[in-house]
Protein backbone atom coordinates (compact mmCIF):
# COMPACT_ATOMS: atom_id res chain seq x y z
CA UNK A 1 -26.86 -8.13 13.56
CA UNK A 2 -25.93 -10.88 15.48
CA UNK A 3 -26.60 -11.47 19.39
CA UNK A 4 -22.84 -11.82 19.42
CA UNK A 5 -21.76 -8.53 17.86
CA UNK A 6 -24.57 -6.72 20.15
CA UNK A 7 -22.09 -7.30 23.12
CA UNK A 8 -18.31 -5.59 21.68
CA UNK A 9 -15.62 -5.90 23.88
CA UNK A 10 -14.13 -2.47 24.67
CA UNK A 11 -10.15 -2.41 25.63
CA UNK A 12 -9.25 0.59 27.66
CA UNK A 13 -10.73 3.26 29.70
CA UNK A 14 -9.53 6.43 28.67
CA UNK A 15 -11.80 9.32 27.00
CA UNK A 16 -12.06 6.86 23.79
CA UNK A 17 -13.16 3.69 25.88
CA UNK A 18 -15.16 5.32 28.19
CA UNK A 19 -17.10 7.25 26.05
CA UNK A 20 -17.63 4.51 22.97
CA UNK A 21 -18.98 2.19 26.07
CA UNK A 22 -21.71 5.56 27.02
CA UNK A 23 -22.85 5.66 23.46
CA UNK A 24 -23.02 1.94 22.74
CA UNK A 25 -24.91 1.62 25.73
CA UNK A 26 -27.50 4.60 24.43
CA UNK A 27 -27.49 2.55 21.59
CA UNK A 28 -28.62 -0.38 22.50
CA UNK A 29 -25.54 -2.67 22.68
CA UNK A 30 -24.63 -4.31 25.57
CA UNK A 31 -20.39 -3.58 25.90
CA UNK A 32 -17.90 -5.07 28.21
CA UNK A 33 -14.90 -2.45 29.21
CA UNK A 34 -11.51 -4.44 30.30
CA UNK A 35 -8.60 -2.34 31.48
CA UNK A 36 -5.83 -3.61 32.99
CA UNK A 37 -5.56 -0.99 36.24
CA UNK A 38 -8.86 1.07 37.78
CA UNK A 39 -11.08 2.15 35.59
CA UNK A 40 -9.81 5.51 36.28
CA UNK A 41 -6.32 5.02 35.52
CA UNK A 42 -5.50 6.02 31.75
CA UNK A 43 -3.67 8.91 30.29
CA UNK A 44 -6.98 11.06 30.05
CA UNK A 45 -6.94 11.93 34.02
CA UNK A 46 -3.49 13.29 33.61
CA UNK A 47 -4.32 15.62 30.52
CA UNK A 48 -3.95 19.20 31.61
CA UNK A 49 -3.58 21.07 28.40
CA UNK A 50 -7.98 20.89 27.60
CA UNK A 51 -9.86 19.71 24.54
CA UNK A 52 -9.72 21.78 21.58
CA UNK A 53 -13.20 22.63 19.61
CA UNK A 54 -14.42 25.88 17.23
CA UNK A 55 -17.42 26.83 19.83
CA UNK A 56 -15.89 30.65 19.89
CA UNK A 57 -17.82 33.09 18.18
CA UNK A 58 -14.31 34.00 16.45
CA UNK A 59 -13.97 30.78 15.66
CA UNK A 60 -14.58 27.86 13.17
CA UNK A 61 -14.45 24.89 12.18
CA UNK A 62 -12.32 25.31 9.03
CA UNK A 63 -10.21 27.57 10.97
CA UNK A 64 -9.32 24.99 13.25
CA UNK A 65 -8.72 22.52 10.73
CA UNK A 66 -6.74 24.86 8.90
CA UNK A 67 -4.74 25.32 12.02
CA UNK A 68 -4.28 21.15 11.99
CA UNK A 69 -3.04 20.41 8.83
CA UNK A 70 -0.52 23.68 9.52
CA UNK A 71 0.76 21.77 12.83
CA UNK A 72 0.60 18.34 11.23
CA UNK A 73 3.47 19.30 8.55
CA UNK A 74 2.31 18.37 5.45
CA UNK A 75 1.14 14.85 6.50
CA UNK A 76 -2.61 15.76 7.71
CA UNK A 77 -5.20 13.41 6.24
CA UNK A 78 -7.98 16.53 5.58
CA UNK A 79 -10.73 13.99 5.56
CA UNK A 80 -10.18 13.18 8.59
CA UNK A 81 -9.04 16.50 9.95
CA UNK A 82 -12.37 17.63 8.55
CA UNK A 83 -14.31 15.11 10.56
CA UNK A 84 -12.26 16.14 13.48
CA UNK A 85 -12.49 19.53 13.47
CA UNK A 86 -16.59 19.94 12.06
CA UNK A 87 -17.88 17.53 14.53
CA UNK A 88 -16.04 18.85 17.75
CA UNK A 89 -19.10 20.86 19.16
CA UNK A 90 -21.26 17.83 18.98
CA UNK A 91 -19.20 16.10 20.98
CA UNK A 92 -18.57 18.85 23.27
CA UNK A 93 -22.57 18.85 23.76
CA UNK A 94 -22.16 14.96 24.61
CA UNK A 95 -19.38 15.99 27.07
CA UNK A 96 -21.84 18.66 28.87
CA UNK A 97 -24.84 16.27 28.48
CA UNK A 98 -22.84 13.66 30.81
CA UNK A 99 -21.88 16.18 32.76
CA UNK A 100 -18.44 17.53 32.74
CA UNK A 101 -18.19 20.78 34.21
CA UNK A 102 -16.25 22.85 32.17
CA UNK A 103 -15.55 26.55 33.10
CA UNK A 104 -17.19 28.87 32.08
CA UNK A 105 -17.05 32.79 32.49
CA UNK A 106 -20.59 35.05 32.85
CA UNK A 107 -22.55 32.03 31.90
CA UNK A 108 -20.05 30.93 28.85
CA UNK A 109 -17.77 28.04 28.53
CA UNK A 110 -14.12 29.72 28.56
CA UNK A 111 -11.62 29.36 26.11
CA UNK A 112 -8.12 28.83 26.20
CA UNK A 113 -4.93 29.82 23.95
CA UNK A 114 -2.58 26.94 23.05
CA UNK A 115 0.25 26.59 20.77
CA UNK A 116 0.27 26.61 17.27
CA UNK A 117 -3.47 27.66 17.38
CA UNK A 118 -5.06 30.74 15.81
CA UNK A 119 -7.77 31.29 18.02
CA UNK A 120 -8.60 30.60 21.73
CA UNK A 121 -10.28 27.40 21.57
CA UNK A 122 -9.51 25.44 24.46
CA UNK A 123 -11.80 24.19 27.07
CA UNK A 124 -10.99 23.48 30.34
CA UNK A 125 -12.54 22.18 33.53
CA UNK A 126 -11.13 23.16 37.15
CA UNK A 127 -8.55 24.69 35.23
CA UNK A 128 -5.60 22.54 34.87
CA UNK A 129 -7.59 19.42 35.70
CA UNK A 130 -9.30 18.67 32.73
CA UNK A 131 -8.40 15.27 32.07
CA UNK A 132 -9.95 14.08 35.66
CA UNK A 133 -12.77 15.77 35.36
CA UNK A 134 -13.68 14.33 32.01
CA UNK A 135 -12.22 10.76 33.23
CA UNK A 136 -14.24 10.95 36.70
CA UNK A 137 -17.78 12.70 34.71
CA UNK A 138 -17.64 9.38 31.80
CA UNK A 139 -16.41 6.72 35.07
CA UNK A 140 -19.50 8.47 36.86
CA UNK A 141 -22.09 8.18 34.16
CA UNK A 142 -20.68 4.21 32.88
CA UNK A 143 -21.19 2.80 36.22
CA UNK A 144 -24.37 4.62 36.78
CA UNK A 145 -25.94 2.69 33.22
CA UNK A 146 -25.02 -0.47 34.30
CA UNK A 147 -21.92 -1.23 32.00
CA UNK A 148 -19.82 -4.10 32.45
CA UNK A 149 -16.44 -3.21 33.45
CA UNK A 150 -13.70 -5.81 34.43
CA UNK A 151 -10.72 -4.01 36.26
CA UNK A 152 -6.92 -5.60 36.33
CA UNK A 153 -7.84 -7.63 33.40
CA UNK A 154 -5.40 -7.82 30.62
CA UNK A 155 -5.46 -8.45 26.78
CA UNK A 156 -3.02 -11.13 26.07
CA UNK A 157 -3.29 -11.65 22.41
CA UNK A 158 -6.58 -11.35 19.15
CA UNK A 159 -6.73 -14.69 17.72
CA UNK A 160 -8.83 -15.56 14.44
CA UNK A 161 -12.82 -15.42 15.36
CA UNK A 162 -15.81 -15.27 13.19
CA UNK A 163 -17.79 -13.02 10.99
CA UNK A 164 -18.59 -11.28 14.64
CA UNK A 165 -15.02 -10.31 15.47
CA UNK A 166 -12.14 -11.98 16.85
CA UNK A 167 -11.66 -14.03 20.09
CA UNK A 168 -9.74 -11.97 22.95
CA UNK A 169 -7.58 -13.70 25.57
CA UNK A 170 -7.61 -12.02 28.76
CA UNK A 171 -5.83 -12.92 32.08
CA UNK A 172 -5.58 -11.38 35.20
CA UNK A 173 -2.93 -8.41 35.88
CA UNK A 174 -0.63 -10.98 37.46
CA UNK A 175 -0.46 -12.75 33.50
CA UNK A 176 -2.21 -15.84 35.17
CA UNK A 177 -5.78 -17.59 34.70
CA UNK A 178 -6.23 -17.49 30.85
CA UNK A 179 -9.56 -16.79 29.52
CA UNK A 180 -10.38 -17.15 26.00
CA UNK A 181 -13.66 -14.67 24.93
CA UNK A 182 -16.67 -15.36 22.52
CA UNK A 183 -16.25 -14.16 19.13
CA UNK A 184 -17.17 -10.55 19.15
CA UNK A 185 -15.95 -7.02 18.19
CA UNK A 186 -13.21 -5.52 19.61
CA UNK A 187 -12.60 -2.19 20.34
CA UNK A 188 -9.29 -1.31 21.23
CA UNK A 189 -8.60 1.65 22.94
CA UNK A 190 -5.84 0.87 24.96
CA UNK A 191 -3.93 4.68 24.51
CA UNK A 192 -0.05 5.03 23.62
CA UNK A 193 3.37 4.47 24.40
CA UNK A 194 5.15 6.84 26.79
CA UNK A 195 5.74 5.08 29.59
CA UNK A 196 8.11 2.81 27.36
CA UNK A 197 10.34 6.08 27.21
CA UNK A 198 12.69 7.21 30.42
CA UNK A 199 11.49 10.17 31.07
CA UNK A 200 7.58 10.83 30.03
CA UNK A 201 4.37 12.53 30.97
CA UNK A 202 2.17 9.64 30.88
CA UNK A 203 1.43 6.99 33.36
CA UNK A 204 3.09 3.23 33.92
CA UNK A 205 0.16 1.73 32.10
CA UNK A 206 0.55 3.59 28.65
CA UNK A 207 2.76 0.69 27.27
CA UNK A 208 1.99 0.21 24.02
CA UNK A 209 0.46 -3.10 24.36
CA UNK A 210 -2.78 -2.27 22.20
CA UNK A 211 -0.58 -1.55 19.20
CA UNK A 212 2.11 -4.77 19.85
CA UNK A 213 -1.35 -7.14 20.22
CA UNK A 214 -2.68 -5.76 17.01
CA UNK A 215 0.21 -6.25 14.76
CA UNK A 216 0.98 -10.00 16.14
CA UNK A 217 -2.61 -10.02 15.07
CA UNK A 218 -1.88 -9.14 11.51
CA UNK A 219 -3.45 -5.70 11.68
CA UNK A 220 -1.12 -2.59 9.54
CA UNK A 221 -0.15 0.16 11.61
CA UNK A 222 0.96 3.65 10.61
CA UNK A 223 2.87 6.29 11.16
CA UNK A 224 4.47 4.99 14.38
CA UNK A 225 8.17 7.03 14.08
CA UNK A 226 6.18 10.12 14.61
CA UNK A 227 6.18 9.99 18.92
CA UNK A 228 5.26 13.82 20.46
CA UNK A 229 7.86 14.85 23.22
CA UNK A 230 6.40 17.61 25.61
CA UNK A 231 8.43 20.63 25.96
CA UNK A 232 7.64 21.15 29.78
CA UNK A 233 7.63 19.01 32.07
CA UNK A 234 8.66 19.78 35.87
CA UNK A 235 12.59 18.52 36.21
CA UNK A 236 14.32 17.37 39.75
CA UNK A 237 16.46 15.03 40.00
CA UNK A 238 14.17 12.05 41.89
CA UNK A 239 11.36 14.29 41.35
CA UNK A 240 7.88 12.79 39.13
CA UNK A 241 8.22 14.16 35.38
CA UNK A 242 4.67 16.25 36.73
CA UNK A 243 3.85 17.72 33.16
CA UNK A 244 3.53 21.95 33.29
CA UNK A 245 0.76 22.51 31.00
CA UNK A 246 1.17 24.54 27.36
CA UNK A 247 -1.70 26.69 28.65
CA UNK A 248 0.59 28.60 31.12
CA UNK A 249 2.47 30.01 28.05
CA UNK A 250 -0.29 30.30 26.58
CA UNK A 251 -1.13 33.04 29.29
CA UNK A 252 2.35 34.53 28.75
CA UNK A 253 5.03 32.59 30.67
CA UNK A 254 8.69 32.03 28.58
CA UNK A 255 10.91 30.00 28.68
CA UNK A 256 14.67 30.89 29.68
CA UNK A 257 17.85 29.22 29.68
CA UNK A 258 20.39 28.78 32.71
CA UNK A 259 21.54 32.49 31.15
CA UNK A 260 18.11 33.83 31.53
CA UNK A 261 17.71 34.45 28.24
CA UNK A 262 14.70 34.41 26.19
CA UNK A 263 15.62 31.85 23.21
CA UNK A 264 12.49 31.07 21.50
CA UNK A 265 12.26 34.27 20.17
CA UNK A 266 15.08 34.46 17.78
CA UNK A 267 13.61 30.51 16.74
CA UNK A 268 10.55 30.45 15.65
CA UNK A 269 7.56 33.72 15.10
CA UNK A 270 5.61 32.01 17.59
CA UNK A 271 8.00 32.23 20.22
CA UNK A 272 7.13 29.93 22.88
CA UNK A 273 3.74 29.03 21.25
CA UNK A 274 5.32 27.68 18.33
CA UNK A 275 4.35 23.71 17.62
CA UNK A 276 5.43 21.37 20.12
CA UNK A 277 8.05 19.33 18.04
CA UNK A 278 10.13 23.25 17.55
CA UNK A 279 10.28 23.75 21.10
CA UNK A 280 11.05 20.43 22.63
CA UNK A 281 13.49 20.20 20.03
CA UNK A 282 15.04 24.01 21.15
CA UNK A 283 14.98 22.97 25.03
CA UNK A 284 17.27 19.96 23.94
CA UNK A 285 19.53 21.69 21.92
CA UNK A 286 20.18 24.16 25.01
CA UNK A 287 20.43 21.85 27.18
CA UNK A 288 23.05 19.75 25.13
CA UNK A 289 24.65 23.13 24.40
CA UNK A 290 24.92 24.67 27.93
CA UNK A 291 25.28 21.01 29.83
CA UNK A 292 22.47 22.49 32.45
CA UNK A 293 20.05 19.74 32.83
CA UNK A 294 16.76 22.29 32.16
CA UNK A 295 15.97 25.76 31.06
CA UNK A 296 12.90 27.39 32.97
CA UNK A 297 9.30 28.56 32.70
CA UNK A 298 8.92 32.04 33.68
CA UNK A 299 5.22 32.95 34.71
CA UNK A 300 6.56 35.57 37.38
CA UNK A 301 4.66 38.13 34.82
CA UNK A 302 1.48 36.64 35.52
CA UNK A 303 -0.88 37.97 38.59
CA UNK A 304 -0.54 35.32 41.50
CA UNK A 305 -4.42 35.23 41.12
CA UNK A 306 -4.92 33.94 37.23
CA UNK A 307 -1.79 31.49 38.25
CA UNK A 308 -3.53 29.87 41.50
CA UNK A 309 -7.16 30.28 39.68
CA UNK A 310 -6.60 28.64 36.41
CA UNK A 311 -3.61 26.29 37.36
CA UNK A 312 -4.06 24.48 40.50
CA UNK A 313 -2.87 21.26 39.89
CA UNK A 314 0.55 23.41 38.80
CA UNK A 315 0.56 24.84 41.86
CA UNK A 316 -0.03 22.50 44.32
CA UNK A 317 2.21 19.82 42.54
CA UNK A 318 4.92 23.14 43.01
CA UNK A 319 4.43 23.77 46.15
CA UNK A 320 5.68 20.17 47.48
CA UNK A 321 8.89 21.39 45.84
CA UNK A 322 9.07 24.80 47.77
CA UNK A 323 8.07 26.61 44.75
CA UNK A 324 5.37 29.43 43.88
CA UNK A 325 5.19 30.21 40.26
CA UNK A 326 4.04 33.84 40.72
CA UNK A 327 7.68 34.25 42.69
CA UNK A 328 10.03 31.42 41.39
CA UNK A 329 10.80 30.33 37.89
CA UNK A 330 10.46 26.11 37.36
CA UNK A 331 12.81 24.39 36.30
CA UNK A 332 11.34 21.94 32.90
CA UNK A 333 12.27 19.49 30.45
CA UNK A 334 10.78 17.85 28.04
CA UNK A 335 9.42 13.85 28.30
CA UNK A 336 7.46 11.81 26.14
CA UNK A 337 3.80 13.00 25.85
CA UNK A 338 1.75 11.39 22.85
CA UNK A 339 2.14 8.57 20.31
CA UNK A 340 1.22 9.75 17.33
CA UNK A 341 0.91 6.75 14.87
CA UNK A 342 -0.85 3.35 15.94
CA UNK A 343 -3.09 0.45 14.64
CA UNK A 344 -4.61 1.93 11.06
CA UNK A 345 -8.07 2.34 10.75
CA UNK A 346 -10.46 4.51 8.67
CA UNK A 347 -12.74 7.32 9.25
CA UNK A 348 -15.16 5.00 10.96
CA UNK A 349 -12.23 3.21 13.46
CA UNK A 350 -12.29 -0.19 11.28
CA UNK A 351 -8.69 -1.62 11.21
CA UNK A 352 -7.36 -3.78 8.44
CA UNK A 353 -8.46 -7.17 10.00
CA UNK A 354 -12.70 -7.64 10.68
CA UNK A 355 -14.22 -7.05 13.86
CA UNK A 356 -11.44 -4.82 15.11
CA UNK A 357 -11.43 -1.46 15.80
CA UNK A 358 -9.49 1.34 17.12
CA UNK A 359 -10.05 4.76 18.89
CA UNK A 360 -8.00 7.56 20.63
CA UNK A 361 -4.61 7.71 20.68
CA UNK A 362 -3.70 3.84 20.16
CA UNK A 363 -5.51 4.62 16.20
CA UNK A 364 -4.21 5.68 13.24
CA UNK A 365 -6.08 7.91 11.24
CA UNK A 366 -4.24 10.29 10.10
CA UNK A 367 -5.36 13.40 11.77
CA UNK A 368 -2.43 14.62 13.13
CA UNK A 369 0.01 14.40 10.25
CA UNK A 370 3.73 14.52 11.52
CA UNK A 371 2.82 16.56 14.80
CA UNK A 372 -0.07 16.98 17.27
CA UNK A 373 -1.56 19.75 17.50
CA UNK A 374 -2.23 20.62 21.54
CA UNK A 375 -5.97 20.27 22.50
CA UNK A 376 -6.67 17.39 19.56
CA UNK A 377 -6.04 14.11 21.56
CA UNK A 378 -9.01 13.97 24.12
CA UNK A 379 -11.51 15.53 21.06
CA UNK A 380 -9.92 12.66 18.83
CA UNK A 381 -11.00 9.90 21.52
CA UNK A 382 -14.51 11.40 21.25
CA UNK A 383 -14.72 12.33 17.74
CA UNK A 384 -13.84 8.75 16.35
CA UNK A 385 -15.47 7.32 19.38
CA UNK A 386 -18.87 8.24 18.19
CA UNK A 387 -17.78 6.72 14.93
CA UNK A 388 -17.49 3.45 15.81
CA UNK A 389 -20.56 3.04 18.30
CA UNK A 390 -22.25 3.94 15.14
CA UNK A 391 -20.52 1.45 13.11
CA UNK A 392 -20.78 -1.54 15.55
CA UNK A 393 -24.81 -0.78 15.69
CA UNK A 394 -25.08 -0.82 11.79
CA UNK A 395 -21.59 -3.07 10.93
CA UNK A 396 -20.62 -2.43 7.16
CA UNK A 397 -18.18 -3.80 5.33
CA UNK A 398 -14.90 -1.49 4.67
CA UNK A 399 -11.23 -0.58 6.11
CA UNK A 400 -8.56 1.52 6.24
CA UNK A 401 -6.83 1.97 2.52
CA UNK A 402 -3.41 0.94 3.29
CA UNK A 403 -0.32 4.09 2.46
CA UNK A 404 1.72 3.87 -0.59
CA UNK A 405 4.99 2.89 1.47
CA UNK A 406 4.55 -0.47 3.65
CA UNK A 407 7.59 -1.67 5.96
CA UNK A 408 7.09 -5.81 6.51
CA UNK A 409 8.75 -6.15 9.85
CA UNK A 410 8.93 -9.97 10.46
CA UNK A 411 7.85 -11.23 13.60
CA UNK A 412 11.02 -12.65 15.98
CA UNK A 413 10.84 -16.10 17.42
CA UNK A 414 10.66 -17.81 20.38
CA UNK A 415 13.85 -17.64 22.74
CA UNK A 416 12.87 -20.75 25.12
CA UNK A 417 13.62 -18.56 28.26
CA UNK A 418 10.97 -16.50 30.34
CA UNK A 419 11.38 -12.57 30.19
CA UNK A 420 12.60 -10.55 32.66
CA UNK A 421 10.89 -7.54 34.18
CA UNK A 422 13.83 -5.96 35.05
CA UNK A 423 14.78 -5.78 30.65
CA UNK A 424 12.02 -3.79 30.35
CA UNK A 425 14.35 -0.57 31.80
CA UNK A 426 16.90 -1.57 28.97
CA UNK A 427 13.94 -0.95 26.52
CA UNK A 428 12.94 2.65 28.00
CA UNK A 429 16.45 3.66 28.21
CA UNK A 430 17.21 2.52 24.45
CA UNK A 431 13.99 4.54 23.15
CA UNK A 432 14.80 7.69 24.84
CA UNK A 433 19.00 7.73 24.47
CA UNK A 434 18.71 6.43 20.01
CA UNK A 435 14.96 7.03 19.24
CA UNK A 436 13.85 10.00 21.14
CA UNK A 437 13.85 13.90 20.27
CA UNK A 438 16.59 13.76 17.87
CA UNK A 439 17.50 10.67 16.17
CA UNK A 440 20.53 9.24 14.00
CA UNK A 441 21.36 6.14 12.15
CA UNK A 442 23.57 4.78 14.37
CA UNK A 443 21.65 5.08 16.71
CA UNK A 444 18.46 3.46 15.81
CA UNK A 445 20.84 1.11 14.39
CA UNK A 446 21.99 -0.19 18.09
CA UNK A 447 18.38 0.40 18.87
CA UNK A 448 16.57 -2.12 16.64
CA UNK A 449 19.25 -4.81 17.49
CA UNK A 450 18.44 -4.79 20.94
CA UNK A 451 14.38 -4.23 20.72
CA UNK A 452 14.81 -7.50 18.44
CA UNK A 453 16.25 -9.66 21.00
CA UNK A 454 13.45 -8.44 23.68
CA UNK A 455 10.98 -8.81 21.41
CA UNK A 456 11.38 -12.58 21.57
CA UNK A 457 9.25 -14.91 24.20
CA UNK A 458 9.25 -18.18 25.41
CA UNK A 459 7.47 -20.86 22.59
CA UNK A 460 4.21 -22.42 22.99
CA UNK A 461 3.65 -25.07 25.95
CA UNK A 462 4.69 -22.92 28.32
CA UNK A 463 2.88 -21.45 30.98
CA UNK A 464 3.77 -17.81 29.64
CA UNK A 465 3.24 -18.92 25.95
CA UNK A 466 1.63 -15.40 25.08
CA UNK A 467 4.12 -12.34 24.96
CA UNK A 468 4.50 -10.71 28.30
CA UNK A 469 5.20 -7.23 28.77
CA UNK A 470 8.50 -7.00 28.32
CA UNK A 471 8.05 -8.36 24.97
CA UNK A 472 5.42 -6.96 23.80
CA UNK A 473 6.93 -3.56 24.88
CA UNK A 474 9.95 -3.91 22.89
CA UNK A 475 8.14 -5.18 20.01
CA UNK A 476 6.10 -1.50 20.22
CA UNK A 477 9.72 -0.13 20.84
CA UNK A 478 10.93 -1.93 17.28
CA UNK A 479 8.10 -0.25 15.02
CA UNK A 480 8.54 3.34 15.97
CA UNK A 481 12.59 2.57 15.62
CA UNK A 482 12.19 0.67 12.59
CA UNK A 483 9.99 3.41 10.98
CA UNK A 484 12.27 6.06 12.31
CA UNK A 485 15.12 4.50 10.41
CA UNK A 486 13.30 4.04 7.39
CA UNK A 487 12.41 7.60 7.15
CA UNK A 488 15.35 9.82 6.01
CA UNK A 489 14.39 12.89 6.86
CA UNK A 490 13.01 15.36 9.85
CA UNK A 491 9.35 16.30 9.91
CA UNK A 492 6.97 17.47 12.68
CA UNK A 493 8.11 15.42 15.95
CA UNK A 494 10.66 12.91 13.38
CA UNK A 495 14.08 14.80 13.75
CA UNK A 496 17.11 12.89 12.37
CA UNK A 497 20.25 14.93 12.57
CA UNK A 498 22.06 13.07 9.82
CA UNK A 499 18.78 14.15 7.57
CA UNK A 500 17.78 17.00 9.10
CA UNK A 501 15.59 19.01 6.68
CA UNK A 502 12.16 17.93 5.13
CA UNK A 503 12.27 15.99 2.08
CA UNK A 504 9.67 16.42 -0.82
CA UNK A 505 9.40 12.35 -1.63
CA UNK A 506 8.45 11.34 2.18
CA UNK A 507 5.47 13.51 2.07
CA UNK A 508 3.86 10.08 2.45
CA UNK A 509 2.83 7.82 5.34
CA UNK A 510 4.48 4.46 6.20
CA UNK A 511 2.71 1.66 7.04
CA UNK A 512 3.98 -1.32 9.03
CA UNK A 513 3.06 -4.84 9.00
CA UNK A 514 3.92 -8.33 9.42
CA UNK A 515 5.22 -10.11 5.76
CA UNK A 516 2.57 -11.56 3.99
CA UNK A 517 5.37 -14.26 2.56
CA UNK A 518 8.83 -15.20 2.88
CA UNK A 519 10.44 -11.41 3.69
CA UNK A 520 13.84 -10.14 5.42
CA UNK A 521 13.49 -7.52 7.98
CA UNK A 522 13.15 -4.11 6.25
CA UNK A 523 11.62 -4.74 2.81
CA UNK A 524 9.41 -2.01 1.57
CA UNK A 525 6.74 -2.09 -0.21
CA UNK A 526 5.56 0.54 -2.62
């Protein structure tokens, strides 16, 4: 090992980046975390739902991957599913070790019921607030050892390195004051996409960037048409898209339309605890049907107690708004929650190109097939975390093995005129009208066309000669539609409704990558 690769370079500081720092540090390495707001800003604060892991004495871990590959549709790597699912409760001991205080009930950590699982297996701490309390507990413990973290700092671009990893160039938040790194691993960990859609759950710095970087970089991605939409999030017109957490009907609220009418039930066995793509999709379809802009979460069943106990950040957020769940039923929507595909790596977080690596939600790997199943993300940050601490203390050769279909998506060229921030709403509004819940051909169609023209910056020699964020969000924005319109068919959170049943030959994964010689747009490789 060389002094160089002792000191990776960790982008992001969610669950994945936070926690890959801890253990490098235990380790012996010396990381550097860059993130591009606080330290605490990331989409792990925000998530409610809890972190799913087989510590029930009801429960195990084949049961829970059983209940993956079920959600995931077919499309489930069970390698790494397995890895997932039968090294949860170590990392849930790392979790208590650092000192997240998760509830607990006569001594016992508590579990929760979520959607699409068989067993109550979800951990939560302060109820509703498990996302900040992890986020806060891993901030606490990385500034406590020490750990070099540089706040408002963005990743620019990965250019060619050495045999320790590739060079990063960083600037401040404001794009100015380039800085060009040593040669050393890279950890990317930079989280999804949401925030490029309209509406969404997740905050304005889940962008995408991490994944648009990585493929200018050469790296493959996979699997990026399959984006999670959340069925419930709080809807007012002018009001935050507050997400209302799958755990309330997981203590027995339903859903009803503007009728009042239970219509999950006559859907899907599950009811409202089916999988996440079935009942986004159902809100949408009554809310095309009926033309009223919501349907509602009913938890007036529920004792006011459990409601105010094990939801508060529900509540309160509510309460601005006038509203008591135990009394009044919320109005909800769904957004964009979770992006399922990203930059591909193996079972150890190595990416197609050396030195880089990839945990939590911006990585590939496979677990979650065509759909998410609730409680998976944060463990997945931790799971594959560990994974590549490990691997950047002992560095072996190896990578992801790329999927039988590959898209070459050829990167556009250089326009000659500076972005504007203000394109970046045409982007959003593109992704969430043609490439959101359900999807057509016409639609991505119109879609790609315009994501093509944004993806374009100005050409070398200028002082923004690296992609800004306009581009680079359009050129995320371009992958997931170009995938979408590549696969003909609906699967897990991919609904096209000019293909809309599963089709036996796309039981496969598509990869995504720049041409590796003279290509047009959209030639596939098998």
């Amino acid at each position: 090992m060389t002094e160089a690769s002792r000191h990776p370079l960790i982008i992001g500081s969610g669950i994945a980046g936070l926690y890959v720092a801890l253990r490098c540090r235990e380790l012996g390495l010396r990381p550097t975390i860059v993130t591009k707001a606080r330290l605490e800003e990331s989409n792990t604060r925000y998530a409610q739902g809890g972190i799913a892991a087989a510590i029930g004495p009801d429960d195990s871990p084949k049961q829970h991957l059983e209940d993956t590959v079920r959600a995931g549709d077919e499309l489930v790597d069970r390698s790494a599913a397995r890895v997932l699912t039968s090294e949860a409760p170590a990392r849930i001991a790392d979790l208590v070790r650092y000192g997240v205080p998760f509830d607990t009930v006569e001594g016992r950590i508590s579990l929760g019921r979520e959607a699409a699982h068989s067993r109550s297996r979800t951990l939560h701490a302060g109820g509703d607030a498990t996302g900040y309390s992890i986020e806060e507990t891993l901030k606490r413990r990385v500034l406590d050892a020490g750990i070099d973290a540089r706040e408002r700092t963005v990743l620019r671009a990965l250019q060619p390195g050495s045999r320790d990893g590739p060079v990063a160039v960083l600037s401040d938040a404001d794009g100015k004051n380039l800085e060009y790194s040593t040669p050393a691993p890279v950890v990317l960990a930079t989280g999804g996409a949401g925030s490029l859609y309209r509406h969404s759950s997740n905050p304005a710095v889940a962008t995408g960037e991490g994944v648009a970087i990585a493929f200018r970089a050469g790296a493959l991605l996979t699997d990026m048409e399959f984006i999670q939409f959340h069925p419930t999030a709080f809807y007012r017109e002018g009001a935050p898209r507050f997400l209302i957490t799958e755990a309330l009907r997981g203590e027995g609220a339903v859903l009803r339309n503007d009728a009042g009418d239970r219509f999950m039930v006559g859907i899907h066995r599950d009811a409202e605890l089916a999988p996440r793509d079935i009942v986004a999709r159902a809100i949408e379809r009554q809310i095309v049907t009926t033309g009223h802009p919501c349907v509602y979460l009913d938890a007036t069943g529920l004792p006011r107690d459990l409601l105010y106990a094990r939801f508060p950040s529900v509540c309160h957020f509510l309460a601005t708004y006038g509203l008591d769940p135990s009394r009044d039923q919320v109005p909800v929507a769904p957004v964009a929650h979770y992006m399922i595909g990203g930059v591909t790596t193996d079972l150890e977080g190595r990416s197609s190109l050396h030195g880089l690596y990839a945990a939590g939600e911006v990585a590939s790997t496979g677990v979650h097939g065509a759909n998410r199943l609730a409680g998976n993300s944060l463990l997945e940050g931790l799971v594959f975390g560990e994974r590549v601490a490990r691997q950047l203390l002992h560095p072996a050769s190896g990578g992801p093995k790329p999927p039988s279909r590959i898209l070459e998506v050829p990167l556009a060229g250089g326009t000659g005129v500076a972005e504007e921030p203000g394109e970046l709403e045409s982007v959003r509004n593109a992704l969430w009208d043609d490439v959101g819940i359900v999807r057509s051909a016409e639609g991505l169609r119109s879609a790609v066309e315009l994501f093509e023209r944004r993806a374009k910056w100005s050409p070398a020699g200028r002082p923004d000669a690296f992609p800004g964020p306009v581009a680079n969000a359009a050129l995320t924005a371009l992958l997931i539609a170009r995938a979408a319109a590549y696969r003909t068919e609906s699967r897990g959170a991919h609904f096209r409704s000019d293909y809309p049943q599963r089709r036996a030959q796309w039981r496969v994964h598509i990869g995504l990558r720049q041409p590796t010689g003279p290509a047009r747009a959209g030639t596939v490789h098998r």
